[in-house]
Protein backbone atom coordinates (compact mmCIF):
# COMPACT_ATOMS: atom_id res chain seq x y z
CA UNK A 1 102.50 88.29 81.52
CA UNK A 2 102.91 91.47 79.71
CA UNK A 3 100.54 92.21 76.47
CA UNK A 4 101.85 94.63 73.88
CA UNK A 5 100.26 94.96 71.49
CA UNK A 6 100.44 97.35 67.99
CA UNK A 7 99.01 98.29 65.14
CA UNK A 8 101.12 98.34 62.10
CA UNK A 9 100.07 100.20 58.40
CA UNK A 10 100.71 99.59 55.04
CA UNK A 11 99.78 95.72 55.03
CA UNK A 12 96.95 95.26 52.20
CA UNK A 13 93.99 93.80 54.70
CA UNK A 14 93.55 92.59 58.62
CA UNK A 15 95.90 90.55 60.29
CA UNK A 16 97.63 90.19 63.46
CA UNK A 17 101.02 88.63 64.71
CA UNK A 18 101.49 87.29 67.95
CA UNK A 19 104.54 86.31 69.57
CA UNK A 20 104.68 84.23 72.70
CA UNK A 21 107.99 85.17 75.15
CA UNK A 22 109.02 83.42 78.48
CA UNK A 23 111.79 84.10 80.45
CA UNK A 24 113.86 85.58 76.98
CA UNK A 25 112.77 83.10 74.58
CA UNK A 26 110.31 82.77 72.14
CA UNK A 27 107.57 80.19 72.55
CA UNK A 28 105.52 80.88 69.37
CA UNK A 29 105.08 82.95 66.87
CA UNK A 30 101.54 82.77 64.82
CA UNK A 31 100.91 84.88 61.47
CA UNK A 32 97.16 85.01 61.72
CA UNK A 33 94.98 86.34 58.79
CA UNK A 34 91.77 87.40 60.70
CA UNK A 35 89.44 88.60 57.75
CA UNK A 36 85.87 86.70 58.17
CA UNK A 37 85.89 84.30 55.64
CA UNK A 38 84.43 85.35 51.80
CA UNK A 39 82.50 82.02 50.66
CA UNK A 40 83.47 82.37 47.06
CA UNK A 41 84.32 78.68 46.69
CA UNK A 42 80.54 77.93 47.81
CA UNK A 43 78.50 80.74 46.41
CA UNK A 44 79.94 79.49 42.62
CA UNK A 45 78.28 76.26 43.73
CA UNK A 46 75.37 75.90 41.72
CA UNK A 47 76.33 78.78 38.77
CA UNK A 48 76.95 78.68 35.20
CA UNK A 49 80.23 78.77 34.30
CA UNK A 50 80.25 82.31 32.83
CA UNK A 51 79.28 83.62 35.86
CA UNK A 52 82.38 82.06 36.82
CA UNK A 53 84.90 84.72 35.60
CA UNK A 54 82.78 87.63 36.65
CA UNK A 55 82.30 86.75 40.73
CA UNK A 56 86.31 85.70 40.96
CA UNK A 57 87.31 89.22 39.55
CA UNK A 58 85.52 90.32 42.81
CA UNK A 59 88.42 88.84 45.01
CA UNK A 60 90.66 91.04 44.70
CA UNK A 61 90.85 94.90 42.94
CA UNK A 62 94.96 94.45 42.42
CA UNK A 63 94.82 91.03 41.05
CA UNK A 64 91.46 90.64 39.08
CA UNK A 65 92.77 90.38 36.23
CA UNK A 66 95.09 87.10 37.88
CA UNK A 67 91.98 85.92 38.84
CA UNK A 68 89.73 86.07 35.49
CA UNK A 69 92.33 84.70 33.67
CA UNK A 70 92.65 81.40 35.66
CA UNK A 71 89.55 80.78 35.69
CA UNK A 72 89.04 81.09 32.26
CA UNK A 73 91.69 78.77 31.95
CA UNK A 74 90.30 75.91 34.50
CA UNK A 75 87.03 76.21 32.78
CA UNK A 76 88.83 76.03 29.05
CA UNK A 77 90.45 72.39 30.60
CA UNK A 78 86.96 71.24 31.86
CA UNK A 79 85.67 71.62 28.74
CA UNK A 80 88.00 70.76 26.53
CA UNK A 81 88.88 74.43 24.83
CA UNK A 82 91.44 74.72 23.14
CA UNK A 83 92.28 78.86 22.65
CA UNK A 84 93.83 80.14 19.77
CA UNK A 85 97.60 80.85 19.46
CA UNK A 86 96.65 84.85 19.72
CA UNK A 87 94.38 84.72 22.14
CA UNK A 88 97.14 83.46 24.49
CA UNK A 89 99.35 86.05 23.64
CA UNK A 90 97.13 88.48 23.95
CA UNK A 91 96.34 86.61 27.55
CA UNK A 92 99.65 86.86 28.74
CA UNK A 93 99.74 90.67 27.47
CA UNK A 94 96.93 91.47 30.20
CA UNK A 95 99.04 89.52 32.90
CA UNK A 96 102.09 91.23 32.33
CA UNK A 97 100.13 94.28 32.33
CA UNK A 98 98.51 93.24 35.70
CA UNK A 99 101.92 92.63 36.91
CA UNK A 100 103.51 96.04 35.93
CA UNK A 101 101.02 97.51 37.93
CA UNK A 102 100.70 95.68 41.44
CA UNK A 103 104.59 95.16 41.42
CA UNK A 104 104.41 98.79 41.13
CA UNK A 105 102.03 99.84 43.63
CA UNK A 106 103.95 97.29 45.80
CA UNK A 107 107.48 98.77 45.58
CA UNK A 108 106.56 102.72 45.83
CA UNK A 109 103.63 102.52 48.38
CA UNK A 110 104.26 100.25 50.70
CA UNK A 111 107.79 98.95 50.65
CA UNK A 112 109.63 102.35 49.89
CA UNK A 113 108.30 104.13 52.76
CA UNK A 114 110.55 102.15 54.92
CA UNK A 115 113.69 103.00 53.40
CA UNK A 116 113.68 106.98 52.84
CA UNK A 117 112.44 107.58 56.15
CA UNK A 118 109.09 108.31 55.35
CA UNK A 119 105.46 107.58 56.47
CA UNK A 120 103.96 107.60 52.83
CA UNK A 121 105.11 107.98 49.79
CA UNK A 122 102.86 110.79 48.67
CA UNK A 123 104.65 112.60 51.96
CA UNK A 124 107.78 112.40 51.31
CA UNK A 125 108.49 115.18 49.01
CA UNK A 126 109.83 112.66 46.12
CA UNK A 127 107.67 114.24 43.17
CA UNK A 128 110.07 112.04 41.02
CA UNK A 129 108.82 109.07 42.64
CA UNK A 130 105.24 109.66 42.72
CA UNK A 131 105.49 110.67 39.15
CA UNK A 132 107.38 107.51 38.08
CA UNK A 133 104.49 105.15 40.12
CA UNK A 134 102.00 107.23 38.19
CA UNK A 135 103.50 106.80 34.82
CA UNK A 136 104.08 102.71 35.60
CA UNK A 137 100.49 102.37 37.10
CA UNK A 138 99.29 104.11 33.95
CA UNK A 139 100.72 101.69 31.22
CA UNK A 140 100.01 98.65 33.20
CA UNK A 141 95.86 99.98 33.55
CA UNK A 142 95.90 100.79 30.33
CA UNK A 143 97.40 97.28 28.91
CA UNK A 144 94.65 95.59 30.84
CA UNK A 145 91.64 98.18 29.64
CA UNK A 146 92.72 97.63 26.30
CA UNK A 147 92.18 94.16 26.27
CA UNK A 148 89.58 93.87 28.77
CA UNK A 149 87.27 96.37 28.15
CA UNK A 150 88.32 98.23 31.55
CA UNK A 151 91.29 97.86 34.31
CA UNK A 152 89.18 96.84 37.13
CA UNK A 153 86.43 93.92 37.20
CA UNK A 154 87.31 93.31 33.48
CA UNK A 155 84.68 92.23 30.43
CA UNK A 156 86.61 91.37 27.49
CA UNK A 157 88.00 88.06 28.75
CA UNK A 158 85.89 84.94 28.41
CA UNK A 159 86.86 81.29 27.83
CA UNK A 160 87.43 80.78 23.87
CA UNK A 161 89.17 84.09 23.56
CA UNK A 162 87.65 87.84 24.01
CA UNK A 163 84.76 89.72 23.29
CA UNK A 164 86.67 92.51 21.53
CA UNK A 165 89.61 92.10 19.32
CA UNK A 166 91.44 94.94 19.82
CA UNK A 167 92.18 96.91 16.32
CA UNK A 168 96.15 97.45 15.14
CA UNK A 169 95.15 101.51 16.44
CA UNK A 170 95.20 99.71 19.90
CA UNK A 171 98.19 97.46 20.10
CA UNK A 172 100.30 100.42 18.35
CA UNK A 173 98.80 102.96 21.36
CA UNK A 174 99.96 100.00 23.72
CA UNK A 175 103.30 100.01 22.05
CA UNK A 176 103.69 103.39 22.09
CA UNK A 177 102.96 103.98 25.67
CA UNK A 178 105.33 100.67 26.79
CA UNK A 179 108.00 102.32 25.34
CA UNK A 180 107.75 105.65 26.25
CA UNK A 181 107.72 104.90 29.52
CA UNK A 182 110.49 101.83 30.01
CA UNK A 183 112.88 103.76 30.86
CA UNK A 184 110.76 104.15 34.04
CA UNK A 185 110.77 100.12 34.74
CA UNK A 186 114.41 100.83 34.07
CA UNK A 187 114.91 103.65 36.76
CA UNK A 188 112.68 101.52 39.18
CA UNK A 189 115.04 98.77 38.77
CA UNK A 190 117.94 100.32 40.13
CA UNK A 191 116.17 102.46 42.75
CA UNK A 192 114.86 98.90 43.88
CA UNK A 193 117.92 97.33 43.62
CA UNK A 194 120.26 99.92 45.25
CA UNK A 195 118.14 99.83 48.54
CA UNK A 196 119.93 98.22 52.09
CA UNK A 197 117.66 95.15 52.20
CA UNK A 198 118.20 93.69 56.09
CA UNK A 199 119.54 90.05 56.36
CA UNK A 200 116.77 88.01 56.99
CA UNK A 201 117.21 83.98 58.13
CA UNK A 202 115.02 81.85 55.80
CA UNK A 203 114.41 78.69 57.40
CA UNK A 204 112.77 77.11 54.07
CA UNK A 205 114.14 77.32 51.00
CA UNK A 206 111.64 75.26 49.06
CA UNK A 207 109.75 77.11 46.55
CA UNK A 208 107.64 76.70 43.75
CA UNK A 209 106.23 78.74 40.53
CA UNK A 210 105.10 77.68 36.75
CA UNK A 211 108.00 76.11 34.08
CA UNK A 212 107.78 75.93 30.92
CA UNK A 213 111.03 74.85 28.82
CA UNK A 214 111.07 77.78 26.61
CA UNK A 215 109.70 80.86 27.92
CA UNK A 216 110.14 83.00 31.45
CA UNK A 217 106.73 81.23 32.54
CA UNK A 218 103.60 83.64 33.77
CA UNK A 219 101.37 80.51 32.45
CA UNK A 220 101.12 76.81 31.58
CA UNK A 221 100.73 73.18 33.01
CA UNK A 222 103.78 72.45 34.71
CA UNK A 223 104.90 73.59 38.54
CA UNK A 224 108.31 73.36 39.43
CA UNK A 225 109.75 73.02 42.99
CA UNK A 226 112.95 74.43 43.40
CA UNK A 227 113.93 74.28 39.54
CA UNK A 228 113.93 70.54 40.22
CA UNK A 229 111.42 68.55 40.37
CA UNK A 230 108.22 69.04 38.47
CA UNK A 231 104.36 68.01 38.59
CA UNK A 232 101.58 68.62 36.46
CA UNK A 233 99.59 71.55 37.57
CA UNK A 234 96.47 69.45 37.39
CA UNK A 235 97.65 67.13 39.89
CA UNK A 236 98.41 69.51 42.54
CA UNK A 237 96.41 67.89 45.60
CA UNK A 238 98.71 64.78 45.33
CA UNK A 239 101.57 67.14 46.08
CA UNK A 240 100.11 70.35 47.86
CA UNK A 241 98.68 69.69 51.22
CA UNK A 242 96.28 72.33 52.65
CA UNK A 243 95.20 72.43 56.54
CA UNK A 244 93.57 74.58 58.75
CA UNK A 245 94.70 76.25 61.58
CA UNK A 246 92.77 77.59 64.48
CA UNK A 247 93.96 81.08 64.77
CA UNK A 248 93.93 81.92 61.11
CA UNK A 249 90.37 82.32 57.97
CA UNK A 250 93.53 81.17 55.86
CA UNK A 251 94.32 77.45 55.47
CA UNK A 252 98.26 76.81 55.07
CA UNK A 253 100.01 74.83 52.53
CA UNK A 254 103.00 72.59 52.75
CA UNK A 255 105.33 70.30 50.59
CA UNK A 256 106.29 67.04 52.19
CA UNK A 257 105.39 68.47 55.16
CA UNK A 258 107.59 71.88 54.86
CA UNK A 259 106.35 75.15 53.86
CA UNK A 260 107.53 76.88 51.07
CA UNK A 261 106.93 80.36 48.69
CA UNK A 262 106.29 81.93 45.79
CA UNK A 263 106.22 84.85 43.83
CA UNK A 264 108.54 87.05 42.00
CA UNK A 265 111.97 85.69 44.03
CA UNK A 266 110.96 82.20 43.24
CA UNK A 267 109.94 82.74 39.77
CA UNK A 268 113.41 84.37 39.12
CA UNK A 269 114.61 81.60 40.93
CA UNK A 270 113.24 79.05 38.55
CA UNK A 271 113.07 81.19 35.44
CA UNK A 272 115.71 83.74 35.29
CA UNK A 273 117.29 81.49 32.15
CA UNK A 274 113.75 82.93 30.35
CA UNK A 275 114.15 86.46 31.39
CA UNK A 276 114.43 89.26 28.57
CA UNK A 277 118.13 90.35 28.08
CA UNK A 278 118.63 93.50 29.86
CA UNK A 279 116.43 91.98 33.07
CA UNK A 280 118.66 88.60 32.77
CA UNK A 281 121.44 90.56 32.83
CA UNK A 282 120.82 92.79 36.02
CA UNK A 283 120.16 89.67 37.91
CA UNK A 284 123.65 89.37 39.07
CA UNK A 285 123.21 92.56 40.92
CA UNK A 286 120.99 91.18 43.66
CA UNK A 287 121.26 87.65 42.64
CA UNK A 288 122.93 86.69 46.45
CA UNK A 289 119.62 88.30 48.21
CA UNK A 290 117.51 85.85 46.32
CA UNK A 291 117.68 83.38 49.41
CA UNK A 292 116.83 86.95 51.56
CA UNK A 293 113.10 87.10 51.62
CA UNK A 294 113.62 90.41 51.33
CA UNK A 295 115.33 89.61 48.16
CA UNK A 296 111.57 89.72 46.67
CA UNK A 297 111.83 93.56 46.75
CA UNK A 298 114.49 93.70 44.07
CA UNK A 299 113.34 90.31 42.08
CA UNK A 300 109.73 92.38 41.28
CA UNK A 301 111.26 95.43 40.36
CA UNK A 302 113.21 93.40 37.13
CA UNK A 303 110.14 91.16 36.77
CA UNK A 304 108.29 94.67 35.54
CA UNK A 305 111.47 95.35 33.74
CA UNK A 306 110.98 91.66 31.90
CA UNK A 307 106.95 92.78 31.85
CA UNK A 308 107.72 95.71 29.98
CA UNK A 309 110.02 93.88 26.87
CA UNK A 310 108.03 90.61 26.78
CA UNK A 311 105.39 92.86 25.82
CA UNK A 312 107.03 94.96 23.38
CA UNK A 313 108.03 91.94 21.46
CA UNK A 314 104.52 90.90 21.44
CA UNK A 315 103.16 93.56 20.10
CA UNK A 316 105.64 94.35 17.75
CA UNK A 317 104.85 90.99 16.55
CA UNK A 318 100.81 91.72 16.20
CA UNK A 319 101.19 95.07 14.57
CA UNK A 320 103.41 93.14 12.06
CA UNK A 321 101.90 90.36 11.15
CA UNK A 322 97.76 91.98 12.39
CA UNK A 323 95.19 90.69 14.31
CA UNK A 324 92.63 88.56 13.03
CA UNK A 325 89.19 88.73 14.45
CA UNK A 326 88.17 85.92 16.48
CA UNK A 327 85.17 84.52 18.38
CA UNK A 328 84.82 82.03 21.05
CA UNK A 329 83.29 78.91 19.59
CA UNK A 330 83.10 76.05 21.66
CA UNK A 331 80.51 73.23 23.04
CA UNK A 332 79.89 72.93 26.62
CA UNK A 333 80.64 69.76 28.20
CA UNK A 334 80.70 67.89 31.72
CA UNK A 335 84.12 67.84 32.91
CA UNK A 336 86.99 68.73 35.72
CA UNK A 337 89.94 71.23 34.86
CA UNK A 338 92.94 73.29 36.64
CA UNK A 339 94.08 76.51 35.55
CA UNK A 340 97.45 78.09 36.99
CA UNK A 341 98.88 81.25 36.18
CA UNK A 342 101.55 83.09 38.16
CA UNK A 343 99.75 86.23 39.70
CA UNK A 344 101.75 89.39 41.11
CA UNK A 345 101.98 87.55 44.36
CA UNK A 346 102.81 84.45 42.59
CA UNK A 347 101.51 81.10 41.99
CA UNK A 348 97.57 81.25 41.34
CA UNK A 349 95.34 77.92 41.25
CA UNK A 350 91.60 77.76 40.30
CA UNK A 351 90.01 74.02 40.09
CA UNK A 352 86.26 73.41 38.94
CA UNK A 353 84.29 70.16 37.78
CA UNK A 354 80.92 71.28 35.83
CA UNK A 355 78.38 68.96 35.06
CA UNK A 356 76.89 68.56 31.38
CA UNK A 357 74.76 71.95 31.15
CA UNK A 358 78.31 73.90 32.67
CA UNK A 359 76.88 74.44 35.72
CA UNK A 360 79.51 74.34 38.70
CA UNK A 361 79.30 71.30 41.03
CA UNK A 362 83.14 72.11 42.66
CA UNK A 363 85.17 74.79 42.91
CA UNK A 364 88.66 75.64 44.78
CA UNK A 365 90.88 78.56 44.75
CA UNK A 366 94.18 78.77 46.33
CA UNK A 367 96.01 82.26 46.30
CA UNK A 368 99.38 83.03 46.58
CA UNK A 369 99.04 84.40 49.87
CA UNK A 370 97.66 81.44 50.76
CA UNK A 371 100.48 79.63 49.88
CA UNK A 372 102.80 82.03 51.52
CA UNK A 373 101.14 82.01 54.85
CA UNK A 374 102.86 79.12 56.36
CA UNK A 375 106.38 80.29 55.10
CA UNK A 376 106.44 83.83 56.44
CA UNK A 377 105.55 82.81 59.93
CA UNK A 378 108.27 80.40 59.36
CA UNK A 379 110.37 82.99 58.94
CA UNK A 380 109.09 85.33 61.38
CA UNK A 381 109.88 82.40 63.96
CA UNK A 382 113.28 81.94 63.16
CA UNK A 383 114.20 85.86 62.85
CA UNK A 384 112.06 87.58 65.70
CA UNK A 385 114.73 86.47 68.79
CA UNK A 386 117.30 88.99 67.59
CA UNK A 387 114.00 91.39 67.53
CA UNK A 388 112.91 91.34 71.26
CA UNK A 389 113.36 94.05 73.18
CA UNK A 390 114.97 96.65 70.68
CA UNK A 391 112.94 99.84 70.25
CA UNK A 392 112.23 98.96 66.18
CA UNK A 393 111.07 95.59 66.31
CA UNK A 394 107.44 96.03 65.15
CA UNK A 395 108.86 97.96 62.20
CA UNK A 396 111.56 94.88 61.64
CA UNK A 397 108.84 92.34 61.55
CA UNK A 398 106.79 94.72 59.52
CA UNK A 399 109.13 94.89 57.16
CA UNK A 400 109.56 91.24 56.65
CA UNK A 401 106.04 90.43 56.61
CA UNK A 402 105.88 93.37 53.50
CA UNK A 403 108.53 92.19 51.55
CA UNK A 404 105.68 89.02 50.83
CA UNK A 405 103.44 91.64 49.93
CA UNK A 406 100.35 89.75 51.11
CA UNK A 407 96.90 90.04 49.84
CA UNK A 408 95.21 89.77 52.55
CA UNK A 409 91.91 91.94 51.75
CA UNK A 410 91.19 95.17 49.46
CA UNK A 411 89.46 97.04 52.30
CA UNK A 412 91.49 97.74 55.09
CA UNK A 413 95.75 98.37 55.67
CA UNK A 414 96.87 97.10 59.32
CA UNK A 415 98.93 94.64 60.82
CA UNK A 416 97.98 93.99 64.71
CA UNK A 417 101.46 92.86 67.20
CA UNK A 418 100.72 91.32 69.96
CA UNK A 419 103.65 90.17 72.31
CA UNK A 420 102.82 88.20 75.81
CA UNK A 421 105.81 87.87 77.99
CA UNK A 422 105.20 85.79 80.99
């Protein structure tokens, strides 16, 4: 039995694929996430619930904001807080903000590399690029900061509302830098779009994300599988089954028994009626790769596209009309709630019960990549035959496993390939 095995880059965190081969064919494939496990779920255990929102910012650097925000939420449903018609708008301003900025870092950093022949961006001679990134990364850090009090490990964002209620000075700086630099999202879009994405075999096509009826939906109550069939976000255990596996710190997730994804491709997927015009209409020019996972590539680029005029709208509408100065007012109470947003990597659950004093006696996250897990060694299985034994098959699988972008860990960037032949 031969062992090969490889280290890959530009995967956010540690984990390792290893492929089983005897005599020419592939025995098993596992995708396994080997980061030692974080304990957030059981160091909440026992905390108030406004510590709450400041430990789960702590998972993650790209998607704290996700995070905050959906916990926020849960906690508003355990306790029966209701949040003001601004505050959610100014809510989903910090998402799409959040959004514009991973989907960013995503596509220039670690996807592009791969298709101009280059090791890193910041290598590759493409000032243009690099300057474009900088300009997108900008806008989205600064839509967040604005309304948070700061782009990383935010303040600003508690259950009831926000701290700060940012002054019409703010939202028409916000407005100003959105659209001076769309036409960025715009040129992104096509760049994105334009690139050879390789044919990739998706075994499952289920796929889930957030619906609501009359907007392109980065929140509410309602998930949607496959545009079809929906259940109420608060009842996801009676549809969602988690399990462990013995290679893997991540637990997988399946639908009657079959895996599925999320994300950009399936939001599209499930949404793209909701989509601002010009994104709607530039659909059509990838809409085939949408059953590609590498379809996801071009699906985030318009998603930051949609990001950037949902926005716009918004705060066109605030500067208008002002913003009235609010504080959170609300009673704490005993209770059990579910927030979902959709994150970058897509579809983002938090579920906590508090007892009468808002002290935590349960908590449960479950991430997007989490969700994803099962699916891309699904498809890893089902694509890595026509892989074996050709001199780029680490970079194929690579490739594949990137298009998910997982978020695997903020700390280290490293996929490990390990092939036994026998």
């Amino acid at each position: 039995m031969n062992n090969i095995s490889k280290q890959i880059s530009r995967v956010v965190g540690h984990c390792k694929l290893e492929v089983d081969v005897s005599e020419g064919s592939v025995k098993d494939v596992r995708f396994n996430i080997n980061e030692d496990s974080r304990f957030f779920e059981a160091f909440m255990l026992g905390r108030r619930y406004d510590d709450v929102p400041e430990i789960v910012t702590r998972i993650c650097g790209t998607c704290n904001a996700n995070h905050r925000i959906t916990s926020i939420v849960a906690l508003e449903n355990a306790m029966g807080v209701k949040a003001s018609e601004q505050t959610e708008l100014l809510r989903k301003l910090v998402i799409n903000g959040s959004l514009i900025q991973s989907h960013m870092l995503h596509l220039y950093l670690l996807v592009l590399p791969d298709y101009i022949g280059a090791d890193d961006l910041f290598g590759s001679g493409k000032t243009e690029y690099v300057r474009r990134l900088l300009n997108l990364k900008r806008c989205g850090n600064r839509m967040v900061e604005v309304l948070c009090g700061r782009p990383i490990q935010l303040i600003d964002a508690v259950v009831g509302g926000f701290n700060v209620t940012p002054s019409i000075r703010k939202i028409e700086e916000l407005l100003r830098i959105l659209k001076e630099t769309r036409e960025d999202a715009v040129e992104s879009f096509h760049l994105f779009s334009d690139l050879k994405l390789p044919e990739i075999e998706s075994p499952e096509k289920n796929h889930i994300s957030l619906k609501n009826g009359s907007e392109y939906a980065l929140t509410g109550r309602t998930i949607s599988l496959n545009g079809e069939e929906e259940f109420e976000a608060g009842k996801y255990k009676a549809k969602i089954a988690e399990t462990v596996v013995p290679y893997s710190t991540s637990k997988r997730c399946r639908i009657n028994g079959r895996s599925f994804y999320v994300g950009a491709r399936a939001r599209i997927r499930i949404n793209r009626d909701f989509l601002a015009d010009e994104s709607k209409s530039l659909v059509s020019s990838f809409e085939s790769a949408l059953d590609n996972p590498m379809g996801n590539i071009p699906a985030k680029a318009a998603e930051v596209l949609h990001c950037y005029d949902d926005s716009i709208q918004i705060l066109e509408g605030l500067a208008s009309k002002g913003v009235k100065e609010e504080r959170p007012k609300f009673e704490i109470k005993s209770g059990e709630g579910v927030g979902v947003t959709e994150s970058t990597r897509g579809t983002l659950i938090h579920h906590y019960v508090l007892d009468d004093k808002g002290f935590v006696k349960y908590a449960n996250i479950i991430t997007p990549t989490t969700f994803n897990c099962q699916h891309i060694e699904d498809t890893l299985r089902s694509n890595v035959k026509k892989f074996l034994g050709s001199s780029d098959m680490v970079f194929q699988l690579e490739r594949i496993i990137r298009a998910y972008d997982p978020c695997i860990s903020c700390a280290s960037h490293f996929l490990d390939l390990t092939v036994r032949r026998r």
